[in-house]
C-alpha atoms as a PDB file:
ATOM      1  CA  UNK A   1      -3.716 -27.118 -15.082  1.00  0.00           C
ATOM      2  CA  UNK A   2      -2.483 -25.453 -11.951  1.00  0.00           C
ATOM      3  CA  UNK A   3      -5.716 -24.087 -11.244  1.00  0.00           C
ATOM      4  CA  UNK A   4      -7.349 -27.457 -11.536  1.00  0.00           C
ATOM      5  CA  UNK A   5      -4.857 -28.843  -8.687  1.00  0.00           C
ATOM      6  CA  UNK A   6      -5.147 -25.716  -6.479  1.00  0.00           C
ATOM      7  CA  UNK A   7      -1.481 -24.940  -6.855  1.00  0.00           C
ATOM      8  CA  UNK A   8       0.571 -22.108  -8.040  1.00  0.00           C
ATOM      9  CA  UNK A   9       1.668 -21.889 -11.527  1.00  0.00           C
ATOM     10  CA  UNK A  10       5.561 -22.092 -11.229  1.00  0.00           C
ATOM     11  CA  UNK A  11       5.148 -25.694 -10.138  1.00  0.00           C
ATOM     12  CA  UNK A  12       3.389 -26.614 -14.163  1.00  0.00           C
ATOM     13  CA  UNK A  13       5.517 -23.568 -15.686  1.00  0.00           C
ATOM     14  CA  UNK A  14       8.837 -24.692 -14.280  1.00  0.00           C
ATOM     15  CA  UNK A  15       8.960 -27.920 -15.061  1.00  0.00           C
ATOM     16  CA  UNK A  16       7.317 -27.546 -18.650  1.00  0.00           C
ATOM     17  CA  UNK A  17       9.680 -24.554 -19.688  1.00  0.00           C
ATOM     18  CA  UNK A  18      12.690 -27.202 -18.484  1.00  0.00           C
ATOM     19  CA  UNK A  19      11.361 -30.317 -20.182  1.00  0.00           C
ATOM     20  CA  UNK A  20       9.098 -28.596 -23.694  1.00  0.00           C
ATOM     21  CA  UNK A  21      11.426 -25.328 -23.865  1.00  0.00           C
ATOM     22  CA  UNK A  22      14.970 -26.669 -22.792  1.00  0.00           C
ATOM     23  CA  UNK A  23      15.364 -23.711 -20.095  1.00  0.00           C
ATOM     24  CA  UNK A  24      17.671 -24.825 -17.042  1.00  0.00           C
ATOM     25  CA  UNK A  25      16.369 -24.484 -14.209  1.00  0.00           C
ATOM     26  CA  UNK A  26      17.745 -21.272 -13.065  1.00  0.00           C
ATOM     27  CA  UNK A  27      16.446 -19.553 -16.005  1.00  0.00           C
ATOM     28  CA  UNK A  28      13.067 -21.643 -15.768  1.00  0.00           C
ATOM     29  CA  UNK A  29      12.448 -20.111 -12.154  1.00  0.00           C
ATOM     30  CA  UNK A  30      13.874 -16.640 -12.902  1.00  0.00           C
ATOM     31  CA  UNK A  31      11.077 -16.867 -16.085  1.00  0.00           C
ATOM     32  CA  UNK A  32       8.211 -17.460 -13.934  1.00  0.00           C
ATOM     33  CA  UNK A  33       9.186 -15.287 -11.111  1.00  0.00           C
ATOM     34  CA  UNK A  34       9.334 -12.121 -13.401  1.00  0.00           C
ATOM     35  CA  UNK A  35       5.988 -13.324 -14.893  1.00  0.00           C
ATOM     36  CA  UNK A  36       4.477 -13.607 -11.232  1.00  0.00           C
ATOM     37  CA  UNK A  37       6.142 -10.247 -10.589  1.00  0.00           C
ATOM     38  CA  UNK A  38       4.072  -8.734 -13.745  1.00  0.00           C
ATOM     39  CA  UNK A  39       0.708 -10.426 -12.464  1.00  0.00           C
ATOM     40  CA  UNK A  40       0.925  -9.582  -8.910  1.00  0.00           C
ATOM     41  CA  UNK A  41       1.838  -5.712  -9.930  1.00  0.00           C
ATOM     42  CA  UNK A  42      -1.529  -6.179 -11.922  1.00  0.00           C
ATOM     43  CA  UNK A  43      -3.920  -7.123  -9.594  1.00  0.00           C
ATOM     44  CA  UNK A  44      -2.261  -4.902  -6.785  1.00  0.00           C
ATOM     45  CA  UNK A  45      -2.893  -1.744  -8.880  1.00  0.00           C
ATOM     46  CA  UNK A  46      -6.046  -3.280  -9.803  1.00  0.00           C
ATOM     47  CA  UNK A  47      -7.544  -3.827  -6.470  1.00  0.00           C
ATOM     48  CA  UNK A  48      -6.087  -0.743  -4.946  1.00  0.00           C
ATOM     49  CA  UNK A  49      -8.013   1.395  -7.658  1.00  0.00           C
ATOM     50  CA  UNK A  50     -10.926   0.031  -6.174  1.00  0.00           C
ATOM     51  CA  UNK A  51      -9.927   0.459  -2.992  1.00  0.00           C
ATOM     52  CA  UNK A  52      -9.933  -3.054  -2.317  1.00  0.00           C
ATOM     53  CA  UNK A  53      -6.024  -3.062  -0.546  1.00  0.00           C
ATOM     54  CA  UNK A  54      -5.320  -2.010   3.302  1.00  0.00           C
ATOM     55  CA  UNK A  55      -2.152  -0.596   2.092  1.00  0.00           C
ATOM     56  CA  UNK A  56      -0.984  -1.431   5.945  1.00  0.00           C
ATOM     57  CA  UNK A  57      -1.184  -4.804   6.010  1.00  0.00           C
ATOM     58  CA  UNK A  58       0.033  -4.814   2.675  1.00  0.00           C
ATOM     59  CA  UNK A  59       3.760  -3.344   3.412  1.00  0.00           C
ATOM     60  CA  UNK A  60       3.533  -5.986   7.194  1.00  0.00           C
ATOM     61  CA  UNK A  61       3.701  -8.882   4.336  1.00  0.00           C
ATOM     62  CA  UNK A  62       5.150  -6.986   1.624  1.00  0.00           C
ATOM     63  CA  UNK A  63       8.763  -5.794   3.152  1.00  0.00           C
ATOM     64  CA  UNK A  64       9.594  -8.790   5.107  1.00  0.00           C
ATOM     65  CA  UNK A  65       9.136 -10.936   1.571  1.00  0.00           C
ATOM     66  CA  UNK A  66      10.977  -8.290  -0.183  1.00  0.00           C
ATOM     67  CA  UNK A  67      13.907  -9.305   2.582  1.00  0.00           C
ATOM     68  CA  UNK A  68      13.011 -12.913   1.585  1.00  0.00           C
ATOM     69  CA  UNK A  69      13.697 -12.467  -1.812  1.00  0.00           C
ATOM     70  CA  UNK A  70      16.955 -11.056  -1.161  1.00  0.00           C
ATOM     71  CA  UNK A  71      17.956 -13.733   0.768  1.00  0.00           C
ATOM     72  CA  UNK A  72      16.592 -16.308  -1.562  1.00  0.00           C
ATOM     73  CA  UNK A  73      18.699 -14.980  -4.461  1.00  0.00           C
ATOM     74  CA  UNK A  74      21.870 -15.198  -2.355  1.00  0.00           C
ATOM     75  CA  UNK A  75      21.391 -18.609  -0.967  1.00  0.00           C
ATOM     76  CA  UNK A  76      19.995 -19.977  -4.555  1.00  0.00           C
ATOM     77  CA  UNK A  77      23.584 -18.576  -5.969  1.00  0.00           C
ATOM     78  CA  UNK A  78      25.236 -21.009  -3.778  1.00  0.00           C
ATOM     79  CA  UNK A  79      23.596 -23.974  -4.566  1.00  0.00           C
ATOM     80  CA  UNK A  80      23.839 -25.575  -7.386  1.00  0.00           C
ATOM     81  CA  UNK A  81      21.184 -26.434 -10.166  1.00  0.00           C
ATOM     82  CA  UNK A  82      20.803 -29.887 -10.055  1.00  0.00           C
ATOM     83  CA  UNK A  83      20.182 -29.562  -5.898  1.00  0.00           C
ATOM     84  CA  UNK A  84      17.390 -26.972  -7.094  1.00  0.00           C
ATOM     85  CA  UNK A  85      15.735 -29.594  -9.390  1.00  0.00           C
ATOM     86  CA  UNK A  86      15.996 -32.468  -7.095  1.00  0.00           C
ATOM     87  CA  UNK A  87      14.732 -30.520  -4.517  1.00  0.00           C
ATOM     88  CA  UNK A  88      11.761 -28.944  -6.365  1.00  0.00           C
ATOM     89  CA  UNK A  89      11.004 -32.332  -7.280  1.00  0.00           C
ATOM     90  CA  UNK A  90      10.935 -33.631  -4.118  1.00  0.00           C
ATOM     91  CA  UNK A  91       8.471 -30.365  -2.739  1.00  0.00           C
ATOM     92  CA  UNK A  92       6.179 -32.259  -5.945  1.00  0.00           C
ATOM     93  CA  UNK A  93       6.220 -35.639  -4.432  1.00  0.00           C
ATOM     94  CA  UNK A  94       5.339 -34.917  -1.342  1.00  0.00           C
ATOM     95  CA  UNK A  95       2.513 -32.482  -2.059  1.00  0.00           C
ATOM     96  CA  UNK A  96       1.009 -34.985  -4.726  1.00  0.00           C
ATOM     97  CA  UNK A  97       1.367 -37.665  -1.910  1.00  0.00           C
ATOM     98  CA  UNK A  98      -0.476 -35.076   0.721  1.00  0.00           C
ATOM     99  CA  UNK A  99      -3.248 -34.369  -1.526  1.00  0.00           C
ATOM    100  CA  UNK A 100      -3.799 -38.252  -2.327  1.00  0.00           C
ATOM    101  CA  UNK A 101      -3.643 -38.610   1.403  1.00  0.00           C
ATOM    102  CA  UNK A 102      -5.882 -35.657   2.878  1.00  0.00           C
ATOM    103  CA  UNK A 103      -7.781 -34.590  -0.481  1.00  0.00           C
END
């Protein structure tokens, strides 16, 4: 499905694991984080054994997201689920109502 609408797959996993699995949300993102984690490991290892990765450019985007991610877990212990959901939800809206507008 995600692929179909050009998006990532945390925004079909997320809410499906919450609604058809009964996860909350924190464990919901946490789930599909660690499975991104696993896929992005894959194809890194994959490409750079074909010498596909310019191992440069790679640690520019790399270690500043790695600080991101550190970050992110701090500020998402502070806040509290429900402001996640509604918020996630709201990110949903308005990129279903951009891609209605400017397909």
């Amino acid at each position: 499905m995600s692929a179909l609408f050009g998006v990532g797959g945390g925004v079909v996993m997320v809410p499906l694991m919450i609604l058809l699995c009964g996860y909350n949300s924190r464990a919901a993102t946490a789930t599909s984080l660690a499975a991104i984690a696993i896929i992005a490991l894959w194809g890194t290892v994959t490409y750079g054994l074909l010498g596909n990765v310019n191992w440069g450019l790679a640690a520019v985007v790399g270690i500043p997201a790695l600080l991101g991610v550190v970050v992110g877990v701090r500020v998402r212990a502070r806040i509290s689920a429900v402001f996640i959901s509604r918020a996630f939800a709201v990110v949903l809206v308005a990129s279903a109502v951009l891609l209605v507008i400017n397909p």
